[in-house]
Structures are given as C-alpha cells and as structure tokens.
Protein backbone atom coordinates (compact mmCIF):
# COMPACT_ATOMS: atom_id res chain seq x y z
CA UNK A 1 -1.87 -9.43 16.59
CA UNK A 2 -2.33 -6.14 18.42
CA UNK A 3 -5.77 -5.78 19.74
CA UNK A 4 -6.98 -2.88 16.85
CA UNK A 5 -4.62 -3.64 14.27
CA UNK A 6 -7.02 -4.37 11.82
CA UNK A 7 -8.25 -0.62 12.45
CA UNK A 8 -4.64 0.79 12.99
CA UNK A 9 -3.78 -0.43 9.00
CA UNK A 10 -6.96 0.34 7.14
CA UNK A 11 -7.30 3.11 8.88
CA UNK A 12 -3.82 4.44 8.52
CA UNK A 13 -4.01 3.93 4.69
CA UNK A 14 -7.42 5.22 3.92
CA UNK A 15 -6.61 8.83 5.57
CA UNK A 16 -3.08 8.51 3.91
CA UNK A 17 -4.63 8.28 0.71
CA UNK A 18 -7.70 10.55 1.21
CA UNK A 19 -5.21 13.61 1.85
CA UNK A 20 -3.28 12.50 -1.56
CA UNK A 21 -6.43 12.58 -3.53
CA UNK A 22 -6.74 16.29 -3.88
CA UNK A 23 -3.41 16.82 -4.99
CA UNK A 24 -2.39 13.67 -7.10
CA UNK A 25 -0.32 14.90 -10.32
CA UNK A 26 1.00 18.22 -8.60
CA UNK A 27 4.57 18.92 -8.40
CA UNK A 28 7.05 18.67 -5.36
CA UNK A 29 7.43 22.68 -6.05
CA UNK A 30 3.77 23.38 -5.83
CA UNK A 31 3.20 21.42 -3.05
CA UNK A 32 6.06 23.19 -1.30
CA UNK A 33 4.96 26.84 -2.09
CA UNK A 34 1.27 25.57 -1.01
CA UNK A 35 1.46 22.40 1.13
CA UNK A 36 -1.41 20.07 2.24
CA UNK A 37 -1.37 20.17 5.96
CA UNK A 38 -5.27 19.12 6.37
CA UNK A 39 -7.90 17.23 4.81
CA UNK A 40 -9.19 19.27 1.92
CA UNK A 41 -11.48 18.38 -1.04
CA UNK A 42 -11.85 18.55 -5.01
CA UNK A 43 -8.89 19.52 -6.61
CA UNK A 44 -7.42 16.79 -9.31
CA UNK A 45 -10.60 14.57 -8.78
CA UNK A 46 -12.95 17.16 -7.72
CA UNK A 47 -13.78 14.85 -4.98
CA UNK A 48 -15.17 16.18 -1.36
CA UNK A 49 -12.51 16.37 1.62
CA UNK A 50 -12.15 12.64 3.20
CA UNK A 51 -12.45 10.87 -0.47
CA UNK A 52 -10.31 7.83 -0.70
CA UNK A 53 -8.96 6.58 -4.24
CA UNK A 54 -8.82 3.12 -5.71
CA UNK A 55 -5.86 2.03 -3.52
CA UNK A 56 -7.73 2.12 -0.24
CA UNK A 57 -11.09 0.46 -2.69
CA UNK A 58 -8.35 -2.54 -3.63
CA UNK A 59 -6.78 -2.95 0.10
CA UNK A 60 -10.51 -3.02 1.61
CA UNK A 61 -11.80 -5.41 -1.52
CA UNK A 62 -8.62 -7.91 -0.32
CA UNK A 63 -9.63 -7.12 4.04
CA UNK A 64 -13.01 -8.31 3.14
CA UNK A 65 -11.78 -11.33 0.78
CA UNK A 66 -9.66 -12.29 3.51
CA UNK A 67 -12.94 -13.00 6.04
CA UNK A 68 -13.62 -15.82 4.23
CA UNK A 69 -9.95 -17.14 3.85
CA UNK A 70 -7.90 -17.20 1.24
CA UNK A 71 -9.07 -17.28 -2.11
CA UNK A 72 -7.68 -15.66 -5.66
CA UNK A 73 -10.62 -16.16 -7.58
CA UNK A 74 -12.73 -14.72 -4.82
CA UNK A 75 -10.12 -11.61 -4.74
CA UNK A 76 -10.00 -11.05 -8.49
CA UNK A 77 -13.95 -11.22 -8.20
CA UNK A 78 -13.99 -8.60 -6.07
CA UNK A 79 -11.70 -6.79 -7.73
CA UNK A 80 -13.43 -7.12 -11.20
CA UNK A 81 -17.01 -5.78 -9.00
CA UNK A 82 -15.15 -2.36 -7.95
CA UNK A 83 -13.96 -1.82 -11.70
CA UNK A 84 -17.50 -2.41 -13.30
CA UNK A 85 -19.90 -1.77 -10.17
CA UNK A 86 -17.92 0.71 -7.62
CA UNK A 87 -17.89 -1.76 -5.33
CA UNK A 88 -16.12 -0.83 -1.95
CA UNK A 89 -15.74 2.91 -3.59
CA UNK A 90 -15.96 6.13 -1.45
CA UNK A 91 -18.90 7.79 -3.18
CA UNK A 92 -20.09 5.20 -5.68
CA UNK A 93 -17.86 5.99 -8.51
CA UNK A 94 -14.33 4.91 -9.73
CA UNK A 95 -12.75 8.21 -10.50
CA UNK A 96 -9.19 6.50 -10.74
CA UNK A 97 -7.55 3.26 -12.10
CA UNK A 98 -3.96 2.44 -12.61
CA UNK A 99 -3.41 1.24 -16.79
CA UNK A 100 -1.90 -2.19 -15.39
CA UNK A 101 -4.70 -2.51 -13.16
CA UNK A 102 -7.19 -1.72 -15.21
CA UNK A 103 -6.06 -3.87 -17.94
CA UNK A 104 -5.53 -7.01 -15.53
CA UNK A 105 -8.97 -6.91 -14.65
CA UNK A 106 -10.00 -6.97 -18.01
CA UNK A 107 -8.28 -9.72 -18.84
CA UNK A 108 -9.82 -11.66 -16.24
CA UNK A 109 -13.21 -10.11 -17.47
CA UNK A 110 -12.55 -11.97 -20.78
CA UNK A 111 -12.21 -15.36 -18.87
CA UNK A 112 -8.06 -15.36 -18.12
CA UNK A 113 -6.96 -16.83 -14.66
CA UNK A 114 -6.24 -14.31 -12.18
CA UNK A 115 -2.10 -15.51 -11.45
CA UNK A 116 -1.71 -15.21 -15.31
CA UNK A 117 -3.34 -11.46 -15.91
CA UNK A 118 -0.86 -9.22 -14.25
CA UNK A 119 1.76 -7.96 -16.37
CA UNK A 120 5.09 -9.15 -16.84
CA UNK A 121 6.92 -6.52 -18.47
CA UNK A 122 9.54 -3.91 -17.49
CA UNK A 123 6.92 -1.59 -18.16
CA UNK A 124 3.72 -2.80 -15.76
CA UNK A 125 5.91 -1.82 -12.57
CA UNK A 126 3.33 0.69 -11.44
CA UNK A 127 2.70 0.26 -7.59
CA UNK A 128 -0.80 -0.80 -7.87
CA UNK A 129 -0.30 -4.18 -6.33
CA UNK A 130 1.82 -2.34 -3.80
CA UNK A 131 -0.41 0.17 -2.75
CA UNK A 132 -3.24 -2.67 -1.81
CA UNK A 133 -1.26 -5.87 -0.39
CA UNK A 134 -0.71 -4.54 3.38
CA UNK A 135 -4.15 -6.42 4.49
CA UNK A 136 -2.74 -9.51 3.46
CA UNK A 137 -0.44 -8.92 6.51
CA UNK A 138 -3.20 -10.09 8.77
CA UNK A 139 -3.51 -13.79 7.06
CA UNK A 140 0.41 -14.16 6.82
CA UNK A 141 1.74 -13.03 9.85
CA UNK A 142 2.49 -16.46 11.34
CA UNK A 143 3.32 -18.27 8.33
CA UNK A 144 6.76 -19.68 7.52
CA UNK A 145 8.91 -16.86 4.93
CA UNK A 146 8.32 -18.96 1.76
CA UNK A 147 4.68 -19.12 2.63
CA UNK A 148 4.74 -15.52 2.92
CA UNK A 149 6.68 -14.93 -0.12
CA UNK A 150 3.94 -17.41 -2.45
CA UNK A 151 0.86 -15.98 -1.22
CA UNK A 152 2.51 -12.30 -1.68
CA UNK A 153 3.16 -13.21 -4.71
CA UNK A 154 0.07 -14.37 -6.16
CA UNK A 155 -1.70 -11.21 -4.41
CA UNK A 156 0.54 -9.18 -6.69
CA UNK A 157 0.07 -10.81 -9.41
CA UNK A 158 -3.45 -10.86 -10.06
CA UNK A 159 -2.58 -6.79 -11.83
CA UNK A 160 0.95 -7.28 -11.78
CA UNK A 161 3.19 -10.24 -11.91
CA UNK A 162 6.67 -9.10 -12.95
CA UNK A 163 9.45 -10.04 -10.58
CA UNK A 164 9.80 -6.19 -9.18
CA UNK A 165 6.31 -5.39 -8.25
CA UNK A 166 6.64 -9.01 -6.30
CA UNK A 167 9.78 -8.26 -4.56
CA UNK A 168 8.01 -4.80 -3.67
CA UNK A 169 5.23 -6.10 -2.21
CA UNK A 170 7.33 -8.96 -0.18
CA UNK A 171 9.79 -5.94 1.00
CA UNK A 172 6.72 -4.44 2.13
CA UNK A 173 4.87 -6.90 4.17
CA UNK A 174 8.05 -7.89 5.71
CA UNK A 175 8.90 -4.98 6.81
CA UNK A 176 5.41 -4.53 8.39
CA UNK A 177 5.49 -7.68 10.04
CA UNK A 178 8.97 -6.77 12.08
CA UNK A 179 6.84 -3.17 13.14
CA UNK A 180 3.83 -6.19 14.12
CA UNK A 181 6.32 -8.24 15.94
CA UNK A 182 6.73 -5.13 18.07
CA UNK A 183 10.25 -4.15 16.92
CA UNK A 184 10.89 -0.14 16.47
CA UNK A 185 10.92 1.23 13.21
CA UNK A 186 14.87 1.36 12.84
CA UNK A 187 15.54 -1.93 14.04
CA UNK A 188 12.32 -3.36 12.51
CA UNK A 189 14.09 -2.01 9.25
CA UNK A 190 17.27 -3.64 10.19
CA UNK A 191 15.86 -6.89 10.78
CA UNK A 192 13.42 -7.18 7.42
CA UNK A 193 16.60 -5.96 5.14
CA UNK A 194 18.72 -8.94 6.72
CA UNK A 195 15.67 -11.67 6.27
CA UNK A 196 14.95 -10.44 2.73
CA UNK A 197 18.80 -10.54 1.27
CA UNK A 198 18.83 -14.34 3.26
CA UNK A 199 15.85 -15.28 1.77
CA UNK A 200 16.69 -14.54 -1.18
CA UNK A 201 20.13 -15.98 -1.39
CA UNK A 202 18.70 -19.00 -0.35
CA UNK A 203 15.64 -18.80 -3.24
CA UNK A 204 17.28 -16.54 -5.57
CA UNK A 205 13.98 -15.91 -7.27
CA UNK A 206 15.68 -13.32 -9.50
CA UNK A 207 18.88 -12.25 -11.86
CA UNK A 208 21.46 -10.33 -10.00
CA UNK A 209 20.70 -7.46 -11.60
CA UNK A 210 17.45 -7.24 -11.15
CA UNK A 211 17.68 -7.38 -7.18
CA UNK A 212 20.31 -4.97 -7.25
CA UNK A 213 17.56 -2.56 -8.73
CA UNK A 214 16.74 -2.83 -5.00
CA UNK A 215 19.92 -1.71 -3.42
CA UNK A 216 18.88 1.77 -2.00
CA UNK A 217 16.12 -0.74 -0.18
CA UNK A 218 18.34 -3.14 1.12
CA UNK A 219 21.87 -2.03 1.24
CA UNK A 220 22.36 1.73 1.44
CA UNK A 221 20.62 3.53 4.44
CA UNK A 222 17.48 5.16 3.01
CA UNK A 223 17.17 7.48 5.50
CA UNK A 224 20.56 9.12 5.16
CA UNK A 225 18.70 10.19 1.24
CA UNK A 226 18.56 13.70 0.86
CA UNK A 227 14.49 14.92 -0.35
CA UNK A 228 15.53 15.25 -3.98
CA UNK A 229 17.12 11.80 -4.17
CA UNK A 230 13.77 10.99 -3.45
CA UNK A 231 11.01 10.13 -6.14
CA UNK A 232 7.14 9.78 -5.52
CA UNK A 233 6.21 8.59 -9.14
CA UNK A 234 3.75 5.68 -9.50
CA UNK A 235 6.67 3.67 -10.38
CA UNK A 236 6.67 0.46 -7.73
CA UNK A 237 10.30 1.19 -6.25
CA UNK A 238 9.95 4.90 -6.09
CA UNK A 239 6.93 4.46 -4.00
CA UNK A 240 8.59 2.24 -1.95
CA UNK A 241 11.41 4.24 -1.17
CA UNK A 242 9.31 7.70 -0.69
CA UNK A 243 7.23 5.35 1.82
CA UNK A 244 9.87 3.64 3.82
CA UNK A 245 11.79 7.07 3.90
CA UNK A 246 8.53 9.16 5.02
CA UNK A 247 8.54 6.84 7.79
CA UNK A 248 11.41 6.18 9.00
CA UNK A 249 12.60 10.06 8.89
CA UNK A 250 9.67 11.17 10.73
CA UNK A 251 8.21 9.99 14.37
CA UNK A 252 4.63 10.37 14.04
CA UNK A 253 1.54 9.30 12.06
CA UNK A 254 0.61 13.57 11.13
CA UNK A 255 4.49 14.54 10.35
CA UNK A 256 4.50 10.81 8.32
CA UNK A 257 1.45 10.79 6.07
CA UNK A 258 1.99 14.64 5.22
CA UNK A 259 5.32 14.37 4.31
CA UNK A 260 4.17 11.81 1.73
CA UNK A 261 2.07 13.53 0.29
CA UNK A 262 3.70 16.61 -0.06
CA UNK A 263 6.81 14.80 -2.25
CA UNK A 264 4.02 15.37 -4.98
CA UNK A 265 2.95 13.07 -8.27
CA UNK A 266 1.55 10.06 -6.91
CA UNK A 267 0.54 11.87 -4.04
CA UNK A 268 -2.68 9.50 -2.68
CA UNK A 269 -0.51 6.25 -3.17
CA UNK A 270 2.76 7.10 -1.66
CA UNK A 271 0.29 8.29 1.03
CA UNK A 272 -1.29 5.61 1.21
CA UNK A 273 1.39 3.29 1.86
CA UNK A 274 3.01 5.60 4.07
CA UNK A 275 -0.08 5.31 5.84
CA UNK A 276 -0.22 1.97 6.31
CA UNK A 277 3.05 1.64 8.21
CA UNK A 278 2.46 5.15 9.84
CA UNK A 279 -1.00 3.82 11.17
CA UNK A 280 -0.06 -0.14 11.82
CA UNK A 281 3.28 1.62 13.82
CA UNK A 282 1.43 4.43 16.02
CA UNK A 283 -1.67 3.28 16.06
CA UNK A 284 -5.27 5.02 14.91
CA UNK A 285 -5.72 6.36 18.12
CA UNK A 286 -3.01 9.10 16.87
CA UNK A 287 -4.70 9.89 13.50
CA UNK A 288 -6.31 13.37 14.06
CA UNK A 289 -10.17 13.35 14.62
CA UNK A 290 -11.22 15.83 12.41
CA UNK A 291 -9.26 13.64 9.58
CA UNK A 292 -11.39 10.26 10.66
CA UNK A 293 -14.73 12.63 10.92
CA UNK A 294 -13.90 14.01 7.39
CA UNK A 295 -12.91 10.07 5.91
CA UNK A 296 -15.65 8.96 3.95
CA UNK A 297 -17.07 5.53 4.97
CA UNK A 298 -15.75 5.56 8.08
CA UNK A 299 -17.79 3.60 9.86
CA UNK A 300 -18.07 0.87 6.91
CA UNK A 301 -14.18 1.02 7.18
CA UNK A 302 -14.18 0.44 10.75
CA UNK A 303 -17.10 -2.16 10.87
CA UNK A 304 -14.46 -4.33 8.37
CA UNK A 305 -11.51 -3.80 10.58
CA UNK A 306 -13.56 -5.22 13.35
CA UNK A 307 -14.54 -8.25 11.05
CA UNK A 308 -10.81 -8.57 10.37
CA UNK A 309 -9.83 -8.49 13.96
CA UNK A 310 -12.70 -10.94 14.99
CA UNK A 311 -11.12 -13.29 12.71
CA UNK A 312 -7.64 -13.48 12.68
CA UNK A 313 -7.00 -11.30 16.46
C-alpha cells in the first residue's frame, strides 16, 4: 500500500461528497447555468460548506470496523449506531438515508442477520452499498479474486444484496486495486475489465442477461460516451458509469470531483465515488486546501486514515 493511502481514499471521498451535498436533487441544466466550482454550504440540506452526507458516515463506519478485522456483525453494528445515534456523522445529525439502506438497517434492528437484510429485488439497486465499499480496498488488496469477490459481496449485502449492486461494488474495488497496483488510469481500466469478464466466465455468478446490463462497463469504451449518454441517478450502474467516466475523462482530482458533481441528481454520491478513485489516483496532497480546511471532521477523518494505514500499510 502507498504510504497515505488510507488518507488519499477517505479523503478523496469525503470532499467529493461534501461539494455534492449542497446541490443533491438539482438538475444537469441548473447546475450548468450555475455550476459548483467551490465548497459552498446549505442549499438541499441546509448544511454548512464542508458537510459530508451518509456515504462518507457509511465508508468511515466500515474504515473504522476494519481496525479490528473483519467482522459483519461488528459492521452492521456500526451501521445500525449512525442510523439511530449519528454516529460517525458530520454535525451530529443524519440529514440523509437511502430507502434500501434505511430499511436494511431496520431489519437488522428487529433481530435479522446482516447477509440476509439487503434487498434482493430489481428495485433495491440504489448505490448505497456502492458509495461506501472503497475502504474495504485496504483489507482485500492482497487477497486471491474469489476472496475479493465473497467479502465484497457480503459488504454489499448487509443494505443491498441483489446480484447488480454486488457486481457494482466488485467492478469497483477492482478497478481501484489496478490504480493501487500502480497502473494508470487507462490501462488500470483495461486490466480490471479483462479480470472481471474472466472471473466471471469462470464463476458465472449471474444470468447472461443480467451481466450484459453491464456492457457499457465492460465492453464498450466509456469514455468515448458523450455527457448526455451519461446518467447521475442514485441508480447503482448509473453511478458507476458517471464515476468511472468523471475519471477517466478528466486528469486531475479538482477537474474530476467537479465534473461529478455538476452531472446533477445524485450529486454527493456520484461525487463521492468519483472521489474515491480521484483521491486514491492523485493523491490528497492535490485536493485544494481551502476544500480540506472547509471539510468538517477533518482531523477525526485523518486521525482514522492514520489508524488504517498503521494497520494494514
């Protein structure tokens, strides 16, 4: 692991989402008449400048479950505490839960297992498992692919366990471990599309058609996609594709993490996971410092990464 990678992901993601906050629900064309282009406060939340949203509370929740190893009931416990106590929130208040999310964790409230609460349906593919799972980078990173692939998928599945959130997530983390490995961005993109459609057609651990539903991902060349073939919904894929195409059709963490959020809609999670890569590719070191000075809990956030680093560096 790179000396500050800890700090280079949670970092990355944190400010990502922070600038989304403000914004989350506008349109592309309102955004483009009036684009975010610094860290500014209240708006949709009415949250101060530097206020991260419940993806950054779910990544840091899984960072700090990870200091102790590897443990689903200890995730899903913290998990539960920021739904009912604000734990790991900016400000001391949960101002924004996914439905799938929020339902999950009630379900494990009522006593349910945390690999069984996570919906399965075609409609619980919102990219809250998605926009949390990049921390989990740190404990897999030298693990053999189907290793990878189980652990990603029980971290998914504690708020959502159908197939595409899974795949998602896997896509994801794969793709972050080539940019870990040290490969650039184009070839690290290269190499996790060829290791995902091998893995997979030697585990097909889905119908044809759903993988297909994956095609812009793995077969077509994502960055040749004009803007408005691009969708930043909080459906899993689309904010998957807006993130991977932020990234790869920009060549810096600034031009990345605005670019994200200026697609619009799910503005703080597709800048969040923009973020992520964005930060764990160019390092926090390039993340403006008015932006880290404005991020709430920075020092808490850092103070983790360090833990993180300690641990698994």
């Amino acid at each position: 692991m790179k000396q500050e990678t800890a700090k280079d992901i949670l970092l990355g993601l944190s400010i990502g989402d922070a600038l989304g906050v403000p914004v989350e629900f506008l349109s592309r064309d309102v955004l483009k008449s009036s684009p975010v282009t610094e860290m500014i406060g209240y708006g949709t939340h009415q949250q101060p400048a530097g206020t991260w949203s419940d993806d950054s509370s779910l990544a840091f929740c899984l960072a700090e479950s990870l200091l102790q190893g590897y443990s689903v009931d200890d995730l899903a416990e913290k998990f539960v505490k920021w739904y009912q106590e604000a734990y790991w929130t900016a400000h001391g208040k949960v101002f924004d839960v996914g439905i799938a999310t929020a339902q999950a964790l009630r379900k494990i409230m009522k006593g349910e297992k945390p690999l069984k609460a996570g919906g399965v349906g075609e409609y619980d593919n919102g990219n809250g498992a998605l926009m949390r799972i990049l921390p989990l980078l740190l404990y897999i990173k030298d693990k053999e692919i189907q290793e990878r692939f189980r652990l990603t998928s029980e971290v998914a599945s504690i708020t959502h366990g159908h197939v595409r959130s899974i795949i998602s997530c896997f896509i994801y983390l794969e793709y972050a471990l080539a940019l870990l490995e040290g490969k650039e961005k184009q070839s690290a993109y290269e190499h996790m599309r060829n290791t995902i459609n091998h893995f997979f057609k030697e585990h097909p651990y889905c119908d044809e058609m759903e993988y297909r539903k994956f095609r812009r991902v793995l077969d077509d060349h994502i960055i040749d996609f004009q803007e408005e073939e691009i969708y930043a919904t909080g459906y899993v894929l689309s904010t998957l594709e807006a993130s991977l195409w932020c990234f790869l059709t920009t060549d810096n963490y600034v031009d990345a993490v605005l670019k994200a959020v200026n697609l619009g809609e799910d503005t703080d999670t597709v800048g969040c996971v923009t973020g992520g890569l964005a930060g764990l590719y160019y390092g926090h070191k390039t993340i403006p410092q008015q932006w880290l000075q404005q991020l709430a809990r920075k020092e808490d956030i850092v103070i983790l990464a360090e833990k993180l680093e300690e641990k698994y560096g």
